[in-house]
C-alpha atoms as a PDB file:
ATOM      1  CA  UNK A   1     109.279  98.342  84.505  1.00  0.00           C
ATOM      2  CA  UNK A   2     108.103 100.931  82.020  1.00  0.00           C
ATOM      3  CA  UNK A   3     108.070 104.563  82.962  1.00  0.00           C
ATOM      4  CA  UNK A   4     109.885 103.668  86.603  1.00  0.00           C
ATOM      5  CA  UNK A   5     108.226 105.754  89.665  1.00  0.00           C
ATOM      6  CA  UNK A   6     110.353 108.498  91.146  1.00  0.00           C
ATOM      7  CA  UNK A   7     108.803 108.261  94.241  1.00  0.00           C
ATOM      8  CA  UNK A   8     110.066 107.383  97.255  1.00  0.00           C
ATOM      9  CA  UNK A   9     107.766 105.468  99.844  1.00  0.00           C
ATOM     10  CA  UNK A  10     107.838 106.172 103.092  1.00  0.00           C
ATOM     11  CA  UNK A  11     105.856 104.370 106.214  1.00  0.00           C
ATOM     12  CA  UNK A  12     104.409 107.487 108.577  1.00  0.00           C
ATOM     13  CA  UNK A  13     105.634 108.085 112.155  1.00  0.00           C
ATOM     14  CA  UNK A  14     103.670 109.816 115.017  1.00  0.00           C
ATOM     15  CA  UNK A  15     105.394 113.167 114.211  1.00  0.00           C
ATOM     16  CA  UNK A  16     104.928 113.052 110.331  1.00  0.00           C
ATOM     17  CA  UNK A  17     101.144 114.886 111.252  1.00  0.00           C
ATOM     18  CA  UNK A  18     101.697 117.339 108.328  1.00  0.00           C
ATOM     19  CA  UNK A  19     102.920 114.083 105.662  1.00  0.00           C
ATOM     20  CA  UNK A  20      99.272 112.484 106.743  1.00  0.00           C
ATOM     21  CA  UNK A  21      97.345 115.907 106.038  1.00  0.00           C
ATOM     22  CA  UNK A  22      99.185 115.950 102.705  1.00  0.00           C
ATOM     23  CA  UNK A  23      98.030 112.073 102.258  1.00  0.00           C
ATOM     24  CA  UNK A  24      94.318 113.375 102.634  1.00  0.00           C
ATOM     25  CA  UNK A  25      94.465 116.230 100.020  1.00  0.00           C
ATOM     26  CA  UNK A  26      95.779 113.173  98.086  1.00  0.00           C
ATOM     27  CA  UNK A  27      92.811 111.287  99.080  1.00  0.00           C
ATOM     28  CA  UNK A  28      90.221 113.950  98.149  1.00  0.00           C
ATOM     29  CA  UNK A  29      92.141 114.493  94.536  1.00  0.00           C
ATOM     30  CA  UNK A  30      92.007 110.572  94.500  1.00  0.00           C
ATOM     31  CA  UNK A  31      88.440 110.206  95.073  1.00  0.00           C
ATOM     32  CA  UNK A  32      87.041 113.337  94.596  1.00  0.00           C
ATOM     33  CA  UNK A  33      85.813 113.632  97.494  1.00  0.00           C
ATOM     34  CA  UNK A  34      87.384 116.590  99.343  1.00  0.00           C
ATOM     35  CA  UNK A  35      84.658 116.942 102.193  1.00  0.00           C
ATOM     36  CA  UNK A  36      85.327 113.494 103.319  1.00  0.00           C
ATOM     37  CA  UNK A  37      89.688 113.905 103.380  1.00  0.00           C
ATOM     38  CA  UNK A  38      89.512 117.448 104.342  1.00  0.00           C
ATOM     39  CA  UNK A  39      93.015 117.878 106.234  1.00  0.00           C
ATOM     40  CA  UNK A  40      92.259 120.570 108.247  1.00  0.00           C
ATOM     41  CA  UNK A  41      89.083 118.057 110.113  1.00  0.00           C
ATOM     42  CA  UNK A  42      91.398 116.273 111.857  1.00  0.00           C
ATOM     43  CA  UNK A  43      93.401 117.878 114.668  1.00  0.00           C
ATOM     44  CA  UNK A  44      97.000 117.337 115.025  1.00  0.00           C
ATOM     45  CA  UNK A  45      96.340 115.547 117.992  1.00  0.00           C
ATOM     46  CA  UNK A  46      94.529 113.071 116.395  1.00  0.00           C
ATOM     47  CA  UNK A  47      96.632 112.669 113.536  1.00  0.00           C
ATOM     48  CA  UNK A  48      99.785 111.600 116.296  1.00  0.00           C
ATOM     49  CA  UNK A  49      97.446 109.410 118.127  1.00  0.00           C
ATOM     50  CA  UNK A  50      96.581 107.416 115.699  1.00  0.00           C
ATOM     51  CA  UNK A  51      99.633 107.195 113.856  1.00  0.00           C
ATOM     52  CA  UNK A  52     101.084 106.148 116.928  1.00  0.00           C
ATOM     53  CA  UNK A  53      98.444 102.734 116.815  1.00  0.00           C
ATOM     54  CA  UNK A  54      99.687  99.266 115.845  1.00  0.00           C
ATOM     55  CA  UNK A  55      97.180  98.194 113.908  1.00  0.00           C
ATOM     56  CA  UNK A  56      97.071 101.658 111.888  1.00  0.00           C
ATOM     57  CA  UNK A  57      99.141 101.662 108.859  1.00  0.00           C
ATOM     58  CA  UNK A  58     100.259 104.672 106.865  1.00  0.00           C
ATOM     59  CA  UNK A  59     102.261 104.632 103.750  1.00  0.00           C
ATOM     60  CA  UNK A  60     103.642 108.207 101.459  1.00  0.00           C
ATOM     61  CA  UNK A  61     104.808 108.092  98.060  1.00  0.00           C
ATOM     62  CA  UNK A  62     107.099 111.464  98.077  1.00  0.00           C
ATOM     63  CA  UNK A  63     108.497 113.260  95.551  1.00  0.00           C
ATOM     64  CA  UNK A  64     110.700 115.980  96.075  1.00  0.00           C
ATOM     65  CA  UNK A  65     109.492 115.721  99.645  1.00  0.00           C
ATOM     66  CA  UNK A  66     105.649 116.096  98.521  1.00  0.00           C
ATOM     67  CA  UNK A  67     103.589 113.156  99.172  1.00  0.00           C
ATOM     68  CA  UNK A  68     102.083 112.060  95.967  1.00  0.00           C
ATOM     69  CA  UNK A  69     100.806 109.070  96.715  1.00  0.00           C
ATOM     70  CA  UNK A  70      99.625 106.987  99.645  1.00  0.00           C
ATOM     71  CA  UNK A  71      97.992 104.124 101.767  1.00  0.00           C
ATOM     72  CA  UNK A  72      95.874 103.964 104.840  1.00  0.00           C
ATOM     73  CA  UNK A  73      95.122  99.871 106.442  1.00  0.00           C
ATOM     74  CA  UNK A  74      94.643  98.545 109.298  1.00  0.00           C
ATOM     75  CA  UNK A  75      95.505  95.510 111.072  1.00  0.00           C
ATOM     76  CA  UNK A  76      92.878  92.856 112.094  1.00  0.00           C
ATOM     77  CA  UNK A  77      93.594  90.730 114.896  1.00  0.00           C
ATOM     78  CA  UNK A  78      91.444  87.374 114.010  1.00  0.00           C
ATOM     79  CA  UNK A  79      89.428  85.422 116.610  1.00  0.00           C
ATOM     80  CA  UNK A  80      89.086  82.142 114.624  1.00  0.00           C
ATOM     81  CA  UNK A  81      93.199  81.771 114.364  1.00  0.00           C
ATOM     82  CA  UNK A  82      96.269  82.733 115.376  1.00  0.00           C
ATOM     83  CA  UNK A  83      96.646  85.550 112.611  1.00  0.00           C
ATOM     84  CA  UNK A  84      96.122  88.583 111.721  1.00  0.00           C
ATOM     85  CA  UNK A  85      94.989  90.535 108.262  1.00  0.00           C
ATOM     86  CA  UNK A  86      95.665  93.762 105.864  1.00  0.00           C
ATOM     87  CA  UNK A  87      93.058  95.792 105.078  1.00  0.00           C
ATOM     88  CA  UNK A  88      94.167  98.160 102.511  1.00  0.00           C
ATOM     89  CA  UNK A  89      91.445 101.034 102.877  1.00  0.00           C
ATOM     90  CA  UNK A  90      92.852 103.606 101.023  1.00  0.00           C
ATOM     91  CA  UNK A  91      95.048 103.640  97.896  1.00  0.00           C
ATOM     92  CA  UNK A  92      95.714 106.931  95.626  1.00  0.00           C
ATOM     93  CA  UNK A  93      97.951 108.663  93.701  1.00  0.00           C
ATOM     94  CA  UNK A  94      97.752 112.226  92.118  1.00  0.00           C
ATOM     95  CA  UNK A  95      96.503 112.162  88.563  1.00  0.00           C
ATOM     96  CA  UNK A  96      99.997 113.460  87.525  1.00  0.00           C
ATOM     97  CA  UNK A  97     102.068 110.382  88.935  1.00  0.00           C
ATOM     98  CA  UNK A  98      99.681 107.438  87.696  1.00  0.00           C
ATOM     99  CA  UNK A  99     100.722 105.212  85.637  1.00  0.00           C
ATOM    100  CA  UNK A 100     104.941 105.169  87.351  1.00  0.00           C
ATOM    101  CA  UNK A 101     104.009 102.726  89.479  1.00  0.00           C
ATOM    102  CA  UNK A 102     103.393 104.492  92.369  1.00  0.00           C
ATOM    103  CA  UNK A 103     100.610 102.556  93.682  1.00  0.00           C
ATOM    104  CA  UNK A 104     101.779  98.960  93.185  1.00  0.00           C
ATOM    105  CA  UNK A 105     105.124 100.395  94.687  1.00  0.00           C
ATOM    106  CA  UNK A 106     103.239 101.341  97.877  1.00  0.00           C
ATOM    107  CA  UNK A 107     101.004  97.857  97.530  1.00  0.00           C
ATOM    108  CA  UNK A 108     104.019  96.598  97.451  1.00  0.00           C
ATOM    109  CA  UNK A 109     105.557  97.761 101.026  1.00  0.00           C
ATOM    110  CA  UNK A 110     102.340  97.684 102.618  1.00  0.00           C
ATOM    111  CA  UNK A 111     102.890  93.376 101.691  1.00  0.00           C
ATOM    112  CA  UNK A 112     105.981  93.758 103.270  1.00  0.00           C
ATOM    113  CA  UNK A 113     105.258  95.054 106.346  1.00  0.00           C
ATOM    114  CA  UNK A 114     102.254  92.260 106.141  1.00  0.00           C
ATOM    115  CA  UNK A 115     105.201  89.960 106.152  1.00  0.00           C
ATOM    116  CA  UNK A 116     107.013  91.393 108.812  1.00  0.00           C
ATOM    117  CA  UNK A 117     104.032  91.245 111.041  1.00  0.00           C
ATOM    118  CA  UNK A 118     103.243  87.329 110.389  1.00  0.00           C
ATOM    119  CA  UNK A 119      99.619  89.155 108.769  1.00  0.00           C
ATOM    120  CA  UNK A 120      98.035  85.825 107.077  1.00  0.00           C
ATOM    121  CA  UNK A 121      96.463  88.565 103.794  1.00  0.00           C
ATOM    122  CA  UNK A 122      96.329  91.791 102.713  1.00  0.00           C
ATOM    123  CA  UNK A 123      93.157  92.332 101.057  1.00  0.00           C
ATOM    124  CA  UNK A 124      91.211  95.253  99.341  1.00  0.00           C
ATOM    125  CA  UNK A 125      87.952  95.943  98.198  1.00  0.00           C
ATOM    126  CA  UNK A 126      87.087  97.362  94.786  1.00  0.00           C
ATOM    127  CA  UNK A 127      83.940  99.619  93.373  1.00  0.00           C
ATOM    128  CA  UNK A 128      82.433  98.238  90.894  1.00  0.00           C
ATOM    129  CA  UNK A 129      82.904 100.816  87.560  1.00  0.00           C
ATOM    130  CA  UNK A 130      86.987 101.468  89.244  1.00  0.00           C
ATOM    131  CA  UNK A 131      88.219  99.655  86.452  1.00  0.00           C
ATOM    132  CA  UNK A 132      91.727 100.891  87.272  1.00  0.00           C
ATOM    133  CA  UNK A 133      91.647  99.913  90.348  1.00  0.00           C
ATOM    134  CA  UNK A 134      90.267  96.982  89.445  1.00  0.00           C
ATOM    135  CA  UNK A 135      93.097  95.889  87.138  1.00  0.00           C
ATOM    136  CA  UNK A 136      95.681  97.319  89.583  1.00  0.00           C
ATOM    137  CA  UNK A 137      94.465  94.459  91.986  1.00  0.00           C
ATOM    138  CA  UNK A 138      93.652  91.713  89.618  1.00  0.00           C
ATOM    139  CA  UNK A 139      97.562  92.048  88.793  1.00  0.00           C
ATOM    140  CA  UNK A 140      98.003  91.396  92.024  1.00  0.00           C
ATOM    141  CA  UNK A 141      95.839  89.412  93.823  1.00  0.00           C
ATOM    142  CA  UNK A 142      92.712  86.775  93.538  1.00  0.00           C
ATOM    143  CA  UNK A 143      89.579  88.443  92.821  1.00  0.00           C
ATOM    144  CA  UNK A 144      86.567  87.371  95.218  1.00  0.00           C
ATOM    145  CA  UNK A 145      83.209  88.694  94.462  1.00  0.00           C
ATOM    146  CA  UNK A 146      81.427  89.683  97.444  1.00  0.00           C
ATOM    147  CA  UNK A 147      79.062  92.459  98.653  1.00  0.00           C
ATOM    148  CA  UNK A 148      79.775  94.979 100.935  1.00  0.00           C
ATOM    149  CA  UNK A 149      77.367  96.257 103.191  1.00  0.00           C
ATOM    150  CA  UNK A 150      77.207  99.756 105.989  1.00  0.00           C
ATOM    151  CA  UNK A 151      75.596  99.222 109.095  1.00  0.00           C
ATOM    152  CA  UNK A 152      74.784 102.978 110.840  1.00  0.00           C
ATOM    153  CA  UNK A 153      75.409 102.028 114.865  1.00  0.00           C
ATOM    154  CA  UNK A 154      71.998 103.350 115.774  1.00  0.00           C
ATOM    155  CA  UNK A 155      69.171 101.203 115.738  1.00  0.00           C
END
């Protein structure tokens, strides 16, 4: 493995509140798109009740104790089967640490928790134009071309 990723990963607990605020300023450096991962929107409340959920997962890259990199996905229960599936929402690393390996480090663990928990997939969606991203998952993965489409919950 060529340049190997100091990092080490880390899946979040209910009281690691401050290690998910740091994943969001990771987020917003990600995806430049700090108004969405602000981590002062969510209260600390919220942060321990959801990482206390089963079907939420949360994954930190740290160095020297700093979170560098990270995952958010979620477990879906299925209807149609017995199973269950990963969706990897989020996936970033800071500018500085790309390239180490961070990310298919944490893709990696997030596939073995998926294994762990009998989970049937882990999949991820791509924009088109991300072409790192889009190699990142080609290396890993079978590429299905679909469309994605957000519904608001008003009528």
């Amino acid at each position: 493995m060529d340049n190997p990723s100091p990092a080490v990963i880390r899946q979040l607990a209910p009281a690691d509140t401050e290690l998910a605020r740091e994943l969001l300023y990771v987020f917003g450096q990600g995806f430049e798109d700090k108004a969405t991962y602000d981590p002062k929107a969510s209260s600390k409340d919220y942060l321990e009740k959801l990482l206390t959920l089963d079907h939420f997962i949360g994954l930190v890259a740290l160095v020297d104790d700093r979170v560098v990199g990270g995952i958010a996905a979620y477990e879906i229960q299925k209807l149609e089967q017995e199973r269950s599936e990963i969706y990897l929402y989020d996936v970033a690393v800071l500018e500085r640490y790309r390239r180490q390996h961070v990310a298919t480090r944490l893709i990696d663990a997030l596939r073995e928790i998926a294994v762990e928990r009998g989970a049937w997939v882990v999949f991820v969606q791509a924009d088109h134009g991300d072409d790192p991203a889009i190699t990142l998952y080609t290396g890993l993965g079978t590429r299905e071309d679909v469309l994605h489409f957000d519904i608001k919950p008003e009528k």
